[in-house]
C-alpha atoms as a PDB file:
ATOM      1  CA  UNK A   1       0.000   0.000   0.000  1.00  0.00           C
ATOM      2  CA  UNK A   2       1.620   3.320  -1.041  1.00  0.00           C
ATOM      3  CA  UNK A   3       1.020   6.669  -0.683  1.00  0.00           C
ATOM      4  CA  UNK A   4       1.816   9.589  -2.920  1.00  0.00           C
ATOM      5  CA  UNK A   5       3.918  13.074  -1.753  1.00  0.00           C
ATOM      6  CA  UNK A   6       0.756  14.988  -2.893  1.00  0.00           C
ATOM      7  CA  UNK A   7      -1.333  13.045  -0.706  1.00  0.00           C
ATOM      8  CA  UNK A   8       0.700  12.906   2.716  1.00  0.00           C
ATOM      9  CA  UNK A   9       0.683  16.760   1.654  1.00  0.00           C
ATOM     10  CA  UNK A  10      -2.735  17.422   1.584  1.00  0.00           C
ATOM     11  CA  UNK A  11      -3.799  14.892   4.141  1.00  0.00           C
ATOM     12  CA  UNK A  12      -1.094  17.213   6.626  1.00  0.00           C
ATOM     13  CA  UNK A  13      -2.970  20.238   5.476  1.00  0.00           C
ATOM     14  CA  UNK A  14      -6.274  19.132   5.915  1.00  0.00           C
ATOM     15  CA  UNK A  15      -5.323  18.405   9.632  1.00  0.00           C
ATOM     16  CA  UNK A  16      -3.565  21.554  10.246  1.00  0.00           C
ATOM     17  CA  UNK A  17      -6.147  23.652   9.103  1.00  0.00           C
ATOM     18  CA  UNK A  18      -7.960  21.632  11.949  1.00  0.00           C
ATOM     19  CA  UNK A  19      -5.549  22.728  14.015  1.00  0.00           C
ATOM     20  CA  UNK A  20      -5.245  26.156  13.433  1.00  0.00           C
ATOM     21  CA  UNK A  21      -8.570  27.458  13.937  1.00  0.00           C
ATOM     22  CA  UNK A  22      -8.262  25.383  17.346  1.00  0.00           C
ATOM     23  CA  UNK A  23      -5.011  27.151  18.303  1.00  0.00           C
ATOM     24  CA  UNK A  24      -6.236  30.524  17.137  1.00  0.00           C
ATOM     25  CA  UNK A  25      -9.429  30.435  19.148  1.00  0.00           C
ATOM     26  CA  UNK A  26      -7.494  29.386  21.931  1.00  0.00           C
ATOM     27  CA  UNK A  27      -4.392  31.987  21.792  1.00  0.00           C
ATOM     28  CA  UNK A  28      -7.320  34.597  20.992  1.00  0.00           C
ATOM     29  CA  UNK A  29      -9.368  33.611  24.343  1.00  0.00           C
ATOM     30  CA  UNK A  30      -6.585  33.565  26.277  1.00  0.00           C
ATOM     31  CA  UNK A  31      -4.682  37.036  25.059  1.00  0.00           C
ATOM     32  CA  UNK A  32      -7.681  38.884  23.257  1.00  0.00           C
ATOM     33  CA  UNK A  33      -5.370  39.774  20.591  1.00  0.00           C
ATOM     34  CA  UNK A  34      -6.644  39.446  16.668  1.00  0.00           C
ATOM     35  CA  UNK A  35      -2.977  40.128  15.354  1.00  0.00           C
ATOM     36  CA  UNK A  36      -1.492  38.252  17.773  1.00  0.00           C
ATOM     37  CA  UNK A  37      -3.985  35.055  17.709  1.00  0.00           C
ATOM     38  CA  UNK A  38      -3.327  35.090  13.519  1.00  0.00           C
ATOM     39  CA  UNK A  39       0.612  35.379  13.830  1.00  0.00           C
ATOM     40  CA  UNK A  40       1.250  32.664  16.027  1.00  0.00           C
ATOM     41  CA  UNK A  41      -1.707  30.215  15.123  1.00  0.00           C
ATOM     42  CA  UNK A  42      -0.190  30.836  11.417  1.00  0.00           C
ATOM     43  CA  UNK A  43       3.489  30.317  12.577  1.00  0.00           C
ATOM     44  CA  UNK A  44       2.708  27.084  14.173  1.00  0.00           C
ATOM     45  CA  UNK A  45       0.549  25.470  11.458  1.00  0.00           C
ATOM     46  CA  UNK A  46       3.417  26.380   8.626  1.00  0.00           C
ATOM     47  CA  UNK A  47       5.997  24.641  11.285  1.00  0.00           C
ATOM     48  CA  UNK A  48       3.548  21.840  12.418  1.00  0.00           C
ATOM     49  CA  UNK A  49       2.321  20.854   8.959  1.00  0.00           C
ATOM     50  CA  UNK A  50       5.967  20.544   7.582  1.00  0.00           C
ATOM     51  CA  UNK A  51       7.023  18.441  10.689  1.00  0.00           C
ATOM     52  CA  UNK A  52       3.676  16.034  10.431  1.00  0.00           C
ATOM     53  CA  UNK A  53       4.498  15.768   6.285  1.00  0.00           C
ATOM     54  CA  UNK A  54       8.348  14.835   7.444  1.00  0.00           C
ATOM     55  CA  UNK A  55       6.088  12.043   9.500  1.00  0.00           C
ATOM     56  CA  UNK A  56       4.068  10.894   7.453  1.00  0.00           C
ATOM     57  CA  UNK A  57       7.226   9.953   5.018  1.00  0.00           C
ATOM     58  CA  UNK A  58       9.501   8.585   7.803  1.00  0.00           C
ATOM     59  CA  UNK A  59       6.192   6.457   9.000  1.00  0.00           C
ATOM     60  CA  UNK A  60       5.214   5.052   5.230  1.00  0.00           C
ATOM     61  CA  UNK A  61       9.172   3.463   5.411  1.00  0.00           C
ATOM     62  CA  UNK A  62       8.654   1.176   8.615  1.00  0.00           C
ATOM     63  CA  UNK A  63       6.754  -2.214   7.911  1.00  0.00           C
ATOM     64  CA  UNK A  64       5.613  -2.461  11.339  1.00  0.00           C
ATOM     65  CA  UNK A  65       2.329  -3.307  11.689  1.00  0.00           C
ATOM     66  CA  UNK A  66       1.269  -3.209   8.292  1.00  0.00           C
ATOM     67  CA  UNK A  67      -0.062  -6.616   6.442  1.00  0.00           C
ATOM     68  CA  UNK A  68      -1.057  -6.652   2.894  1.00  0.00           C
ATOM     69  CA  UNK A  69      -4.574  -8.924   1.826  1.00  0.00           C
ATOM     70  CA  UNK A  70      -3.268 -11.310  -0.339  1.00  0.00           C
ATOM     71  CA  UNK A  71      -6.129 -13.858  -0.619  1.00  0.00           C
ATOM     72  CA  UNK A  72      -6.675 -11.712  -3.983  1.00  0.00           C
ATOM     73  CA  UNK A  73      -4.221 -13.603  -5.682  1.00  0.00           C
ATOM     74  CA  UNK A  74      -4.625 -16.686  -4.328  1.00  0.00           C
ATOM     75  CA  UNK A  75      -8.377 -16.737  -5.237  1.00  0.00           C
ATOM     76  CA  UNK A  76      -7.351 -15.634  -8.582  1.00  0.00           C
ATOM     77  CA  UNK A  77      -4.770 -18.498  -8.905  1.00  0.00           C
ATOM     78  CA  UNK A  78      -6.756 -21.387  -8.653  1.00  0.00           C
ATOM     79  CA  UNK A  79      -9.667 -19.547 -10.706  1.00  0.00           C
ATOM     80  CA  UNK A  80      -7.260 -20.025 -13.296  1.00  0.00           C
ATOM     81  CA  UNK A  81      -6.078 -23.465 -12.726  1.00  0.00           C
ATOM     82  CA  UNK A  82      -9.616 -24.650 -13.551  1.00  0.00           C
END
């Protein structure tokens, strides 16, 4: 099972933009600040989203725990030794 670049990309921007509004409501409750609530909720989704892509790479490279279905091909083998 493989995953694209574009895809671990998007799927790390989907959850950051999660992420952000959460971290921008919460810097903005806490220092009632617009500017201040956009500049660091911004600064920490650029950051965050590059760190969870680097993730997302290093993860699809380790074999643990993953198992591929391969009773495809088995099926399909003795289909065709009929």
């Amino acid at each position: 099972m493989a995953s694209t670049l574009f895809r671990s990309f998007v799927k790390g921007c989907s959850w950051e933009l999660i992420s952000f509004i959460i971290t921008f409501i919460v810097v903005y409750a806490i220092y009632g600040n617009l500017q201040s609530a956009l500049g660091l909720s911004l600064a920490l989704t650029i950051l965050k989203t590059f760190l969870f892509f680097l993730h997302e790479r290093i993860w699809k490279k380790i074999s643990w725990g993953k198992y591929y279905d391969t009773s495809f091909y088995k099926n399909a083998r003795k289909k065709g030794k009929k």
